[in-house]
Each structure stands twice: as structure tokens, then as C-alpha cells.
C-alpha atoms as a PDB file:
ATOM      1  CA  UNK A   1      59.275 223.162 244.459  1.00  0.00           C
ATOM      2  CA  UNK A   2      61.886 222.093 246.936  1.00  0.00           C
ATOM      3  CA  UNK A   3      65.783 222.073 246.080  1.00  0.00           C
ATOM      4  CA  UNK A   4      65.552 218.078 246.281  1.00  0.00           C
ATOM      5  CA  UNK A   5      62.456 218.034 243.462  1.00  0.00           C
ATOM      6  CA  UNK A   6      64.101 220.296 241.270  1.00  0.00           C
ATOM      7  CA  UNK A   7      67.316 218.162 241.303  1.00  0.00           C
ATOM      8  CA  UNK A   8      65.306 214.966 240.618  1.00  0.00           C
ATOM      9  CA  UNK A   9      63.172 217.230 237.592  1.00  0.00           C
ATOM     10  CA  UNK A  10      66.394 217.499 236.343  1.00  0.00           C
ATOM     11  CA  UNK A  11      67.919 214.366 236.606  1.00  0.00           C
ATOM     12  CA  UNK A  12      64.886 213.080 234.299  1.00  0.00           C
ATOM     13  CA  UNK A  13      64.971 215.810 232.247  1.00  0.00           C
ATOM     14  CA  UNK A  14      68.466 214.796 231.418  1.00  0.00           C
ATOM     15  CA  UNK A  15      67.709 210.725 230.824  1.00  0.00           C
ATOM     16  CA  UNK A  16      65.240 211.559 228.456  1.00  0.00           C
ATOM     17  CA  UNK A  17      67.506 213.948 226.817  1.00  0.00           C
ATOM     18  CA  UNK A  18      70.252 211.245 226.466  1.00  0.00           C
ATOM     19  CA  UNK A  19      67.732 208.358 225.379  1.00  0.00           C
ATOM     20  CA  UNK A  20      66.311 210.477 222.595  1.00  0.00           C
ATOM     21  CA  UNK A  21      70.124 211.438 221.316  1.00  0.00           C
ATOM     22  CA  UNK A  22      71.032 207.344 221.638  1.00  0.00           C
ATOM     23  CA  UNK A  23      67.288 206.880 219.007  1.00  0.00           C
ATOM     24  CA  UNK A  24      68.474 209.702 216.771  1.00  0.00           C
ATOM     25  CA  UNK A  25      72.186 208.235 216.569  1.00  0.00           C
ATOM     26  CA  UNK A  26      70.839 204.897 215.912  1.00  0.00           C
ATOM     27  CA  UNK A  27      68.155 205.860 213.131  1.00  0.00           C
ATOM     28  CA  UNK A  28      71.183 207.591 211.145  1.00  0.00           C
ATOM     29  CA  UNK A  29      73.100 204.661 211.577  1.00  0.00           C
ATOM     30  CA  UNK A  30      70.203 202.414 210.213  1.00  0.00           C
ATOM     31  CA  UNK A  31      70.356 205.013 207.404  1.00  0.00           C
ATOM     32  CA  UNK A  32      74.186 204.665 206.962  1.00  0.00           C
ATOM     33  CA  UNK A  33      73.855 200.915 206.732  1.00  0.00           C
ATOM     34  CA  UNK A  34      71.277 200.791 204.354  1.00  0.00           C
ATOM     35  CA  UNK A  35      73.187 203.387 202.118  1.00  0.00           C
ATOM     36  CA  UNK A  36      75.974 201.010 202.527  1.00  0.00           C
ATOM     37  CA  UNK A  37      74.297 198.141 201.484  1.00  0.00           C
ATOM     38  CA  UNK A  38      72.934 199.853 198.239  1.00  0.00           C
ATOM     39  CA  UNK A  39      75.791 201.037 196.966  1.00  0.00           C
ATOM     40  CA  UNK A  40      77.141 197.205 197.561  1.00  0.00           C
ATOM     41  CA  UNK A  41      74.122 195.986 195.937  1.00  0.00           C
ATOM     42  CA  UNK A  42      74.593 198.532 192.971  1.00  0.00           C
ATOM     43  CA  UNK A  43      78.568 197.312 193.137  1.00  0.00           C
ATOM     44  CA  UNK A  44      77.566 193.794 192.900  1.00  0.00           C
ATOM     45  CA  UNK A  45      75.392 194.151 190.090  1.00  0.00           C
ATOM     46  CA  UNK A  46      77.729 196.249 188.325  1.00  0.00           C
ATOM     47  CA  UNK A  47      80.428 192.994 189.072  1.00  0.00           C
ATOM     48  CA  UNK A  48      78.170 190.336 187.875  1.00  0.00           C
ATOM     49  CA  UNK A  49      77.539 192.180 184.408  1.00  0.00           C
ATOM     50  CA  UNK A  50      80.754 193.249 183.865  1.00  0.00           C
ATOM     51  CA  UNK A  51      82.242 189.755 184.102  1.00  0.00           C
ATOM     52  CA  UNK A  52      80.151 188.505 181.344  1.00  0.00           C
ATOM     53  CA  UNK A  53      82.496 186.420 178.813  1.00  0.00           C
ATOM     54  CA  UNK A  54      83.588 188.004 176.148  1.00  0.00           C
ATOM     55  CA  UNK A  55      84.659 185.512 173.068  1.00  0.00           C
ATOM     56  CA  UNK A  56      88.215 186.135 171.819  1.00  0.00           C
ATOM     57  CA  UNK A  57      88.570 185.574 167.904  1.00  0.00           C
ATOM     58  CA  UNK A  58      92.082 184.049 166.560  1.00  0.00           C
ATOM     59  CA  UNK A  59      92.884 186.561 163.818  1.00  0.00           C
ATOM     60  CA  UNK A  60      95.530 184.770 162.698  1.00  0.00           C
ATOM     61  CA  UNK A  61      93.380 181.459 162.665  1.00  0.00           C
ATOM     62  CA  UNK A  62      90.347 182.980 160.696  1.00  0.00           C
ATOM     63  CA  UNK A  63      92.485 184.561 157.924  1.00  0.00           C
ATOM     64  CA  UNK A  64      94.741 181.492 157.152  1.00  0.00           C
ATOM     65  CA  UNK A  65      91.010 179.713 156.855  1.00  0.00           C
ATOM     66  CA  UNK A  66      89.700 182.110 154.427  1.00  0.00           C
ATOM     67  CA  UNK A  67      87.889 184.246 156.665  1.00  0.00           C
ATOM     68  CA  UNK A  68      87.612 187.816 156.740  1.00  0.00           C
ATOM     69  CA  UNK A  69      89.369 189.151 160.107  1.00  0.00           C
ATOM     70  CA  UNK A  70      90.648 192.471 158.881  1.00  0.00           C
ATOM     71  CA  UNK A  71      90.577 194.689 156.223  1.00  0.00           C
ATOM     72  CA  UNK A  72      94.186 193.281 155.029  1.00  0.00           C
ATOM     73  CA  UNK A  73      92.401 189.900 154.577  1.00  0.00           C
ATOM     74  CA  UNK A  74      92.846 188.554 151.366  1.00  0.00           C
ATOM     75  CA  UNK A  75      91.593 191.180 148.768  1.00  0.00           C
ATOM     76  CA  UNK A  76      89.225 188.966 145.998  1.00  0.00           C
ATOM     77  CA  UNK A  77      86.887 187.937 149.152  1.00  0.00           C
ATOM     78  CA  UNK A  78      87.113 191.124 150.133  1.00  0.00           C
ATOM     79  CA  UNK A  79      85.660 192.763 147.195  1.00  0.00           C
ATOM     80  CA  UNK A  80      82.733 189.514 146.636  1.00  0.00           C
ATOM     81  CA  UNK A  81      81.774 190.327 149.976  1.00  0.00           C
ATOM     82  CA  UNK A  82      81.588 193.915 149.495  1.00  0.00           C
ATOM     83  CA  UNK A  83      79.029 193.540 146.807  1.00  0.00           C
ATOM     84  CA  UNK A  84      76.862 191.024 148.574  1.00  0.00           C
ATOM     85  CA  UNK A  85      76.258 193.335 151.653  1.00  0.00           C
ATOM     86  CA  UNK A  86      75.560 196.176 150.343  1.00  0.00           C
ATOM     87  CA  UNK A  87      72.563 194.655 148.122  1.00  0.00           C
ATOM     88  CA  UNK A  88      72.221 193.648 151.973  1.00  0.00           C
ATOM     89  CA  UNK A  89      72.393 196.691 153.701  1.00  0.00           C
ATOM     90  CA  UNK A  90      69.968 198.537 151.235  1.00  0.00           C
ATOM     91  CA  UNK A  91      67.529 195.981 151.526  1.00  0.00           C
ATOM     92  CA  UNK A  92      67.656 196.293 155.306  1.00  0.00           C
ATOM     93  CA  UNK A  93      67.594 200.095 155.530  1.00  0.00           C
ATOM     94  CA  UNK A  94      67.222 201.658 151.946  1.00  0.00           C
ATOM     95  CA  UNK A  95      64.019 202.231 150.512  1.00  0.00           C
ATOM     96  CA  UNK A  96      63.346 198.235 149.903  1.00  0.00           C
ATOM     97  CA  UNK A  97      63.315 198.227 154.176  1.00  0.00           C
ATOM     98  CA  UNK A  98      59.392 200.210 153.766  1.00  0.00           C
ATOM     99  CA  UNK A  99      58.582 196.955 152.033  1.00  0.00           C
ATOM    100  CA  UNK A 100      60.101 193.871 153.767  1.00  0.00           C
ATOM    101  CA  UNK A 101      59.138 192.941 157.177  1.00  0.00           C
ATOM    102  CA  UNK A 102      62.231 192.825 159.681  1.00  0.00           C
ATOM    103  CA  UNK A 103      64.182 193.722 156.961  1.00  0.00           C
ATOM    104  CA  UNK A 104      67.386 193.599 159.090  1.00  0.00           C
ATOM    105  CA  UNK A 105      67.003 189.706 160.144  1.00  0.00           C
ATOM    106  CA  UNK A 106      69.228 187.764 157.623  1.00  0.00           C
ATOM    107  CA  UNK A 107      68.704 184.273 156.892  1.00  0.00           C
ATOM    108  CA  UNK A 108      71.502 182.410 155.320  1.00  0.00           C
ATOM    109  CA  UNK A 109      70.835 178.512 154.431  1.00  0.00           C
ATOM    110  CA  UNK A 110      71.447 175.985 151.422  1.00  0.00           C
ATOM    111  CA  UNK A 111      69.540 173.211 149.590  1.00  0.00           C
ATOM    112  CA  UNK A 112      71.411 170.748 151.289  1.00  0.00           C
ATOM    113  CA  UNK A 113      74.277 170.516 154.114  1.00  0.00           C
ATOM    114  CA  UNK A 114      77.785 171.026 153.522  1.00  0.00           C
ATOM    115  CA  UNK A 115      77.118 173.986 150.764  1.00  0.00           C
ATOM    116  CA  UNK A 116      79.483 176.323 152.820  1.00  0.00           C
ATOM    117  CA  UNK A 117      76.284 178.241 154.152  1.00  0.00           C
ATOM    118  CA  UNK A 118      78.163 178.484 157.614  1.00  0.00           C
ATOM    119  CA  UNK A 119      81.423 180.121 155.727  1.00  0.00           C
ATOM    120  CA  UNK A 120      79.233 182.399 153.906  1.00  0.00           C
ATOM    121  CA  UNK A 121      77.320 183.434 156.975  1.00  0.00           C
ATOM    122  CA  UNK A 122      80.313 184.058 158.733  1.00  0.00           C
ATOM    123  CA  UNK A 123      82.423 186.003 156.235  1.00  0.00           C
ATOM    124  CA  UNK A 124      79.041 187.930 155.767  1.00  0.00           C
ATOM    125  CA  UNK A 125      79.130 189.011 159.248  1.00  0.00           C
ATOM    126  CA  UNK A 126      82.955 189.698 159.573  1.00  0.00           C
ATOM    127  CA  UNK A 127      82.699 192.019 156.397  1.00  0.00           C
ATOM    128  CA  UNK A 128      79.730 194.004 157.290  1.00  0.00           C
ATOM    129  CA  UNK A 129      81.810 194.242 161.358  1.00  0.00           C
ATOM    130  CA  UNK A 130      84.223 196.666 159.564  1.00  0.00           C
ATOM    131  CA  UNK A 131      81.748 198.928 157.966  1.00  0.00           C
ATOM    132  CA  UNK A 132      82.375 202.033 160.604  1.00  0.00           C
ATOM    133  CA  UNK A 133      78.778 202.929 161.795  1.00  0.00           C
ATOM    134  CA  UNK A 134      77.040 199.203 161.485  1.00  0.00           C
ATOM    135  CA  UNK A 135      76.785 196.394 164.129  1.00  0.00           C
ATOM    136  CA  UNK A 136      76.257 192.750 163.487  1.00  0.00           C
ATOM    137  CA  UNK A 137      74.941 189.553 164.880  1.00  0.00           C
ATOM    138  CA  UNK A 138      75.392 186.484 164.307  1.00  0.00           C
ATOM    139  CA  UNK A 139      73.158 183.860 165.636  1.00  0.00           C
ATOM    140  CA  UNK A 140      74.119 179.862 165.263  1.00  0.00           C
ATOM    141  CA  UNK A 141      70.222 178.835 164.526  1.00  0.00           C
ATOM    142  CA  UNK A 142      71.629 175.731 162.437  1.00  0.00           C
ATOM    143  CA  UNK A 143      70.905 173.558 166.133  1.00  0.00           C
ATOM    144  CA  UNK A 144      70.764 170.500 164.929  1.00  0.00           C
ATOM    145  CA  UNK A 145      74.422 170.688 163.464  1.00  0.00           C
ATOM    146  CA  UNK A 146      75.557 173.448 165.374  1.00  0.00           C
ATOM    147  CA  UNK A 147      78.807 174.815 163.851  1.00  0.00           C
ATOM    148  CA  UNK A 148      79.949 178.410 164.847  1.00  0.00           C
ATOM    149  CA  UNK A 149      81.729 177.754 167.657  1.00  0.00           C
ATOM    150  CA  UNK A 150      83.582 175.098 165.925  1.00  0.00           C
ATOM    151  CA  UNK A 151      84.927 177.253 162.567  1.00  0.00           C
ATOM    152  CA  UNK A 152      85.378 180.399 165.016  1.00  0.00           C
ATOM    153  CA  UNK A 153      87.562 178.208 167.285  1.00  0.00           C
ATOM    154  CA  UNK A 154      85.435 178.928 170.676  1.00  0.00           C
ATOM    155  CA  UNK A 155      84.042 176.676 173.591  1.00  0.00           C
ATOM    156  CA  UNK A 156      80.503 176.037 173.131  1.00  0.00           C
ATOM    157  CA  UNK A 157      78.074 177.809 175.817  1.00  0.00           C
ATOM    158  CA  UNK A 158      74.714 178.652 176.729  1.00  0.00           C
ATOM    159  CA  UNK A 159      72.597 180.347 173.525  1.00  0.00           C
ATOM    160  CA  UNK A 160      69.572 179.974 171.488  1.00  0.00           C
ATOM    161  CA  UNK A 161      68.145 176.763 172.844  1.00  0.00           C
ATOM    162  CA  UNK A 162      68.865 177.706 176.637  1.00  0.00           C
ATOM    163  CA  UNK A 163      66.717 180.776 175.556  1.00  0.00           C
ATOM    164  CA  UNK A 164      63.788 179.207 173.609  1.00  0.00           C
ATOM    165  CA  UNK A 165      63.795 176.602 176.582  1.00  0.00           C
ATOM    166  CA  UNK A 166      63.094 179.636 179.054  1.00  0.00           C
ATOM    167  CA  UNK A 167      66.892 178.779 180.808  1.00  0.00           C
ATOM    168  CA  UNK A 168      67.406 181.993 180.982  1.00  0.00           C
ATOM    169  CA  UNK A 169      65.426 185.299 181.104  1.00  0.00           C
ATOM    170  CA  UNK A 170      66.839 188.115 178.664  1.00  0.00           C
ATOM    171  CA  UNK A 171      68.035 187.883 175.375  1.00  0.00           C
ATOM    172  CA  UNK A 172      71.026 189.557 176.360  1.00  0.00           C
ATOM    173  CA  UNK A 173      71.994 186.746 178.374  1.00  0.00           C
ATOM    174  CA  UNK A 174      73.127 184.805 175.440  1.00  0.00           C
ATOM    175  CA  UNK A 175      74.359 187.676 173.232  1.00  0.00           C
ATOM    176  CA  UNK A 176      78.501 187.459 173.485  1.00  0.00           C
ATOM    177  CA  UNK A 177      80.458 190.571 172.845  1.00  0.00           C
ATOM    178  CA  UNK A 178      83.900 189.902 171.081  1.00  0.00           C
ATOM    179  CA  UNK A 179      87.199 191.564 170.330  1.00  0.00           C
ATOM    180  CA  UNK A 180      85.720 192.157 167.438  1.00  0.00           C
ATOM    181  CA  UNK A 181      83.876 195.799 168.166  1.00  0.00           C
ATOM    182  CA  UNK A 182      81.247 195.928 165.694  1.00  0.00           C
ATOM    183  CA  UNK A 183      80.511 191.928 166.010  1.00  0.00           C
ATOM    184  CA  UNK A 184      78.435 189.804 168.404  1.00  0.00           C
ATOM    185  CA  UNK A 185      78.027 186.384 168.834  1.00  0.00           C
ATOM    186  CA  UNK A 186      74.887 184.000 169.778  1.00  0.00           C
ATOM    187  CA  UNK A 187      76.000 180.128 170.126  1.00  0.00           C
ATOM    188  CA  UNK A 188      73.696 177.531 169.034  1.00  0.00           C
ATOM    189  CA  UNK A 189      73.604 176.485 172.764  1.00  0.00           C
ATOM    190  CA  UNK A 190      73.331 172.766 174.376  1.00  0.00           C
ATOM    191  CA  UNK A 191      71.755 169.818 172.363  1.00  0.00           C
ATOM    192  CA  UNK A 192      68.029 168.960 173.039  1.00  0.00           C
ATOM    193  CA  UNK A 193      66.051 166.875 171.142  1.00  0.00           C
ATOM    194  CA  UNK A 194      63.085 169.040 170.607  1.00  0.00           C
ATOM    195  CA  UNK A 195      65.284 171.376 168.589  1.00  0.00           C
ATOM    196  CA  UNK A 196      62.930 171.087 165.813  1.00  0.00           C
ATOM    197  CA  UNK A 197      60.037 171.831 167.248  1.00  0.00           C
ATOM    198  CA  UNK A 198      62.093 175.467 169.363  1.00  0.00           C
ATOM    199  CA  UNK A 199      62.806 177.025 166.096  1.00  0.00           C
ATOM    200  CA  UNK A 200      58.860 176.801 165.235  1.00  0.00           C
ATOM    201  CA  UNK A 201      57.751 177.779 168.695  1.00  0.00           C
ATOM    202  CA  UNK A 202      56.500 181.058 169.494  1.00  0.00           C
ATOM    203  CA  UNK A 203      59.003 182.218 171.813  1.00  0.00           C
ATOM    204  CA  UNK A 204      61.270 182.203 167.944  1.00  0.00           C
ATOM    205  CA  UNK A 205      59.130 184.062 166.940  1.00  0.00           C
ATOM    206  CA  UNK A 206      59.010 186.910 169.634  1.00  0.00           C
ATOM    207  CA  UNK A 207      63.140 186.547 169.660  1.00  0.00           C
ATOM    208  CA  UNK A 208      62.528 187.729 165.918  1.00  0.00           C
ATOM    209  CA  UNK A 209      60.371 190.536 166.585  1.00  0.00           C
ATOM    210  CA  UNK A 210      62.591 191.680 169.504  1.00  0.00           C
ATOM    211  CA  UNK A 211      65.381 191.727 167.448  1.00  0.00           C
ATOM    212  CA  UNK A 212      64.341 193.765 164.795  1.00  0.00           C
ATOM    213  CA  UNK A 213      62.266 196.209 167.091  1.00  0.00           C
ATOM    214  CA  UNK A 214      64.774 196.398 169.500  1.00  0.00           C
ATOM    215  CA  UNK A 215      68.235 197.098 167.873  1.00  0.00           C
ATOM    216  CA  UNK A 216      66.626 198.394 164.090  1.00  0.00           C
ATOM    217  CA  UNK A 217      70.162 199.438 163.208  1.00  0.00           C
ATOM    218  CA  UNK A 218      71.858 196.301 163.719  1.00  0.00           C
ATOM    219  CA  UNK A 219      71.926 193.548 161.079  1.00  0.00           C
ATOM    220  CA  UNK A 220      71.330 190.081 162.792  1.00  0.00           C
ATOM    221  CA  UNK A 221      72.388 187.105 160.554  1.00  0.00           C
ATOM    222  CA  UNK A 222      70.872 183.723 161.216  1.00  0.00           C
ATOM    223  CA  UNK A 223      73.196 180.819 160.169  1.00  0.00           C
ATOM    224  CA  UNK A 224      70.271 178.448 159.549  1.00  0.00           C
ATOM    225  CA  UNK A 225      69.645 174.789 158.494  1.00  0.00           C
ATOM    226  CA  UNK A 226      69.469 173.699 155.004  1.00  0.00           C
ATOM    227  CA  UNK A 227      65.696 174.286 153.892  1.00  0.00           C
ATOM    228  CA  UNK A 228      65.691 170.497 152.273  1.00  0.00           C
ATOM    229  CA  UNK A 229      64.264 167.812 154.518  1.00  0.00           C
ATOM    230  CA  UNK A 230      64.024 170.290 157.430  1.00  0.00           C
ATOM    231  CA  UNK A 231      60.361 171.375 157.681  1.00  0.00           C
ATOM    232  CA  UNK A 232      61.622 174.725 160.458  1.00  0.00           C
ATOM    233  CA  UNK A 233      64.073 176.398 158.070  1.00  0.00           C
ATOM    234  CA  UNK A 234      60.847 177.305 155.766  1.00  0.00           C
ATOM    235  CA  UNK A 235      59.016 178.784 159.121  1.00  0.00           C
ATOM    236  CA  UNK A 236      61.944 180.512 159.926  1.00  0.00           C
ATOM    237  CA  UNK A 237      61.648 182.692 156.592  1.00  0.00           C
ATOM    238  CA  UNK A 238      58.683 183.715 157.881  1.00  0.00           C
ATOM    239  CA  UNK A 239      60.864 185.934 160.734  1.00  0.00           C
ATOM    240  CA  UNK A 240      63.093 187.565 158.428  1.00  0.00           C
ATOM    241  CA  UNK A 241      63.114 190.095 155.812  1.00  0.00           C
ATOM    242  CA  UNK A 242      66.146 188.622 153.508  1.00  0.00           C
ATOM    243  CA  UNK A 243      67.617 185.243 152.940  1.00  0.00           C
ATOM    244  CA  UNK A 244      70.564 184.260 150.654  1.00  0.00           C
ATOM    245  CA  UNK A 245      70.821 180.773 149.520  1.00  0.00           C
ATOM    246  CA  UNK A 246      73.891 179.266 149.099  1.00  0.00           C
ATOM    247  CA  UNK A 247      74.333 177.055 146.092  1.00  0.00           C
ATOM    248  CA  UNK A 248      78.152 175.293 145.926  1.00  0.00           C
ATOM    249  CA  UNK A 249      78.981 174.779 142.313  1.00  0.00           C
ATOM    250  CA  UNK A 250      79.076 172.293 140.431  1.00  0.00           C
ATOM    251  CA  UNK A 251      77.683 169.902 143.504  1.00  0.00           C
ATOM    252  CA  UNK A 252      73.769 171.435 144.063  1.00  0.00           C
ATOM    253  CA  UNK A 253      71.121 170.319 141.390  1.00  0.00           C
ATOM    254  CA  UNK A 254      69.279 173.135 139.862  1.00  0.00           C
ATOM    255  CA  UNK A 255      65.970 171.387 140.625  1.00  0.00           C
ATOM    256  CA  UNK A 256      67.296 171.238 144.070  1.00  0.00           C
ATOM    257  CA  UNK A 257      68.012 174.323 144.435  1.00  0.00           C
ATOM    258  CA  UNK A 258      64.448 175.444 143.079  1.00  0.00           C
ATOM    259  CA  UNK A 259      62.861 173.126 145.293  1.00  0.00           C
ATOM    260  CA  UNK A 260      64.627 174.341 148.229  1.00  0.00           C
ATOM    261  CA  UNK A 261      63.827 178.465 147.212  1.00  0.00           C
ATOM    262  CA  UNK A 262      59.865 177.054 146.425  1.00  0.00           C
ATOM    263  CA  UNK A 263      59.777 176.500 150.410  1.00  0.00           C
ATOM    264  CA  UNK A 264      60.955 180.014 151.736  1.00  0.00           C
ATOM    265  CA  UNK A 265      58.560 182.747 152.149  1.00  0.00           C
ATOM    266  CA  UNK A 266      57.628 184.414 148.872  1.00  0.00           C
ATOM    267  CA  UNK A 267      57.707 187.871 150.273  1.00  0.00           C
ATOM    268  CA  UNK A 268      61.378 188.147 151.519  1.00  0.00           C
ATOM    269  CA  UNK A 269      64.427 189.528 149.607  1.00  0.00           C
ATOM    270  CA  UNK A 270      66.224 186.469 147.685  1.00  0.00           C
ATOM    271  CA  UNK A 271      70.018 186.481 146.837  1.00  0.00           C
ATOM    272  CA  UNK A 272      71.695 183.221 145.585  1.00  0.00           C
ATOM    273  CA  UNK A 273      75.607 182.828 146.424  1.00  0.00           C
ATOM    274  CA  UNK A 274      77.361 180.481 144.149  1.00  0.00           C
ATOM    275  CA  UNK A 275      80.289 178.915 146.497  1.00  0.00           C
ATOM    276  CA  UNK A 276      83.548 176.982 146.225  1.00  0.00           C
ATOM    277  CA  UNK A 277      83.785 178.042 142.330  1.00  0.00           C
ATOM    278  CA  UNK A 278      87.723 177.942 141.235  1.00  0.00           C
ATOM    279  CA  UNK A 279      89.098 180.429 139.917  1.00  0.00           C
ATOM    280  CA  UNK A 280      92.525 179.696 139.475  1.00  0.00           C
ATOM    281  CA  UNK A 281      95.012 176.981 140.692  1.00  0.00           C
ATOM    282  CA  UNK A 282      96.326 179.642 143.539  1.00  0.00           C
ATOM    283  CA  UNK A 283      92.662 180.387 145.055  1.00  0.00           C
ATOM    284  CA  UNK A 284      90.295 177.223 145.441  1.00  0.00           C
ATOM    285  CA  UNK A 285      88.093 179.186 147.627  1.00  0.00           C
ATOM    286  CA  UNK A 286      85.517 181.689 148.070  1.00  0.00           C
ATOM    287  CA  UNK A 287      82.079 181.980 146.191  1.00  0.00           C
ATOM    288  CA  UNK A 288      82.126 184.102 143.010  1.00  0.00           C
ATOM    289  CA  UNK A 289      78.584 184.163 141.754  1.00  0.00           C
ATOM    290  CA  UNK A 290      76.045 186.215 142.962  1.00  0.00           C
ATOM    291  CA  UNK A 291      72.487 186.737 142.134  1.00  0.00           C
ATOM    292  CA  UNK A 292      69.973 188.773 144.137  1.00  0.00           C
ATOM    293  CA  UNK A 293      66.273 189.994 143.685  1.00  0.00           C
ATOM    294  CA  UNK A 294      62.608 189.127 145.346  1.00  0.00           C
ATOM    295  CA  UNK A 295      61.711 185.785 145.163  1.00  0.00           C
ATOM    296  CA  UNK A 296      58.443 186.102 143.329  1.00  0.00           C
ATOM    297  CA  UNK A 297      60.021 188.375 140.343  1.00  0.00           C
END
């Protein structure tokens, strides 16, 4: 081979040297970018899910109303809602839990409205918040007169219907943390006028089943709608494992109230909580009776 040819063997040794660096550098740059964009992606998602509301409770607010905020809330509720939920508690994961289906899904409803079911369910949840190793849900299922948001003093947003209408896809797109630890919060969600017919669908029904399958060792509290002249309230004792009636005294006829308890489920845990009973000039408040035990006993 002449001096010429072997410069020119050379020279294309060389090009194909320097085009085969240029791919390499390129295919690890590919690979940088697409590392880059993951880690955004992974950033973004981590954004998105970390900016989820969180509902801020007026302490203050809820313990001049009668609620319980803190355990420095006003003692005699205290100590009546002690009692209540630890029958409660027992039922949902005692011994009675082998024998109650979704024992940990609490229904809490009245004959009629205006009872103080919505106080009850509320207080109910606050209490059982400030046991130390127990969560708590509470879920505004009373849709056609939703309340929650109004006596806990926060703007209304998407929940339970938005979910039974398929609005959104997870149930943990409608469950709200708050500055409460131990509490979380489920709003009724936006009017519709098949509300009725939601809480009898079957997508209730698989929210109730994941609810008790998937977090067993949370109590989740359903502030329903009074079982009188509302045909879904009976179907929705059908989810849960315990209900407690709320009877306001002197106000709900007996027959009422055994018309009302007639409707529910005859396998769930029943507890009756007498409400608004005076006790003394000073405290015009609270609910003082209590009576608990399976429906069909």
C-alpha cells in the first residue's frame, strides 16, 4: 500500500471513529434526558398529592358550640361520650366484631330530622380522634340535607356524590385530612337530584366494603338521613355493622322511634342516644341517655 492509501485508510479510519463517539455521546444524553424527565415526573406527582387540601378545624369555634375539640373540652360530654364509644369500639374490634359484618362502619341517624344526629355523629368522631392508637372517619352521607361542613365551619367540596357519580376515580380523592391527626373528613359533596337513588346504588355498596376491608382499624362514621320517610337510610344498614339512633327527648314519639328501628337491618349492633335532655339550668346540652344492645334481643 502506497504512502498516499495509507493516509486516506487513515483518514476514514478516523471519521468513523469520531461518528461512532458523536452516537455514543448522544445515546447517554437521550439517557440523561429521560432520567431527567422521570425524576420530574416523580417530582410532579409528588407536588400534585402533596397539595391536597387539608380542612382546618376552629378549636375555639367547636368547643364554645358544644363540641369536643380537646381533651379540656367540657368534662360531662366528655365522660357520655366516653361510654358510648367504647360499647363502640368493642363492637367494632372486640369479640362482638367475629359476629357483625363491617363491624367498623358506624351509622348514626334519627326517626326524624333535627334530632341532633349530626351533633352526635360529630362529637362521636371528635372523642374517639383522641383515643391514641385509633383513626376516624367521618363521612357526610345525610346528602339530601348535607350538614358537616356547615357545623364544622368549612367550604363545601367535592365528596360522596362526586364519587358515587364516578367524578372522580379513588376514594382517596375525597377523603380530607385535618389538623386534627387522628380525624378525617368526607363532605357530602355537590347537590344532584338522584341522591336517593346513589346511596342505594352499587358503587355504595363497594365504597362500604372498601372501607371496612381496606382500613379494618379505622372506625368510619356515617352521618346518615333520618330512617323515617327516607326509603335509602334502611339500605344503608345493610353496609354497616353498628348504628345508634338518636332519639331527642321529650320531642320523638316512642312509636316513632320503634317504627324508625323496625326499618334498620336486624342483624347490626343497636345503641339508642337520648339527646338535648337538661340537666340543670347551667348545661342545656348534650345527650344523657344511653341504651345499647342487638336489635333483635
Amino acid at each position: 500500500m502506497s504512502t498516499i492509501e495509507k493516509a486516506l485508510a487513515k483518514q476514514k479510519l478516523a471519521q468513523h471513529e469520531k461518528v461512532d463517539n458523536t452516537s455514543e455521546h448522544e445515546v447517554k444524553a437521550d439517557s440523561n434526558i429521560q432520567e431527567i424527565s422521570s425524576v420530574s415526573a416523580s417530582l410532579a406527582t409528588k407536588k400534585v398529592s402533596s397539595n391536597k387540601e387539608k380542612i382546618i378545624l376552629n378549636g375555639d369555634r367547636l368547643n364554645e358550640r358544644g363540641f369536643i375539640y380537646s381533651p379540656d373540652s367540657a368534662h360531662h360530654i366528655q365522660e357520655e361520650f366516653r361510654h358510648i364509644k367504647r360499647k363502640l369500639l368493642n363492637n367494632a374490634f372486640g369479640l362482638a366484631s367475629k359476629t357483625l359484618h363491617n363491624s367498623n362502619l358506624i351509622m348514626v341517624t334519627s326517626s326524624h330530622p333535627n334530632e341532633g344526629k349530626t351533633y352526635v355523629a360529630i362529637n362521636l368522631a371528635l372523642s374517639i380522634a383522641l383515643e391514641q392508637n385509633k383513626t376516624v372517619l367521618l363521612i357526610d352521607a345525610d346528602v339530601l340535607r348535607p350538614s358537616l361542613h356547615r357545623e364544622l365551619e368549612f367550604e363545601s367540596k367535592k365528596g360522596l356524590l362526586e364519587y358515587l357519580l364516578s367524578e372522580v376515580s379513588s376514594l382517596s380523592d375525597i377523603i380530607y385530612s385535618t389538623n386534627i391527626d387522628n380525624l378525617k373528613l368526607v363532605p357530602a359533596g355537590k347537590p344532584h337530584h338522584l341522591t336517593n337513588e346513589l346511596l342505594a346504588s352499587e358503587r355504595m355498596e363497594s365504597l362500604a366494603k372498601e372501607l371496612a376491608e381496606r382500613y379494618p382499624d379505622r372506625i368510619v362514621i356515617f352521618d346518615c338521613p333520618p330512617i323515617i320517610g327516607v326509603t335509602e337510610t334502611p339500605l344503608l344498614s345493610d353496609l354497616v355493622g353498628q348504628a345508634l339512633v338518636v332519639v331527642e327527648e321529650s320531642k320523638t314519639k316512642t312509636d316513632d322511634v320503634k317504627t324508625a328501628v323496625s326499618q334498620l337491618n336486624s342483624d347490626i349492633a343497636l345503641g339508642l342516644v337520648m339527646n338535648k335532655t337538661i340537666r340543670s339550668k347551667k348545661d342545656i346540652y348534650g345527650y344523657y341517655g344511653y341504651g345499647y344492645g342487638r336489635k333483635n334481643q
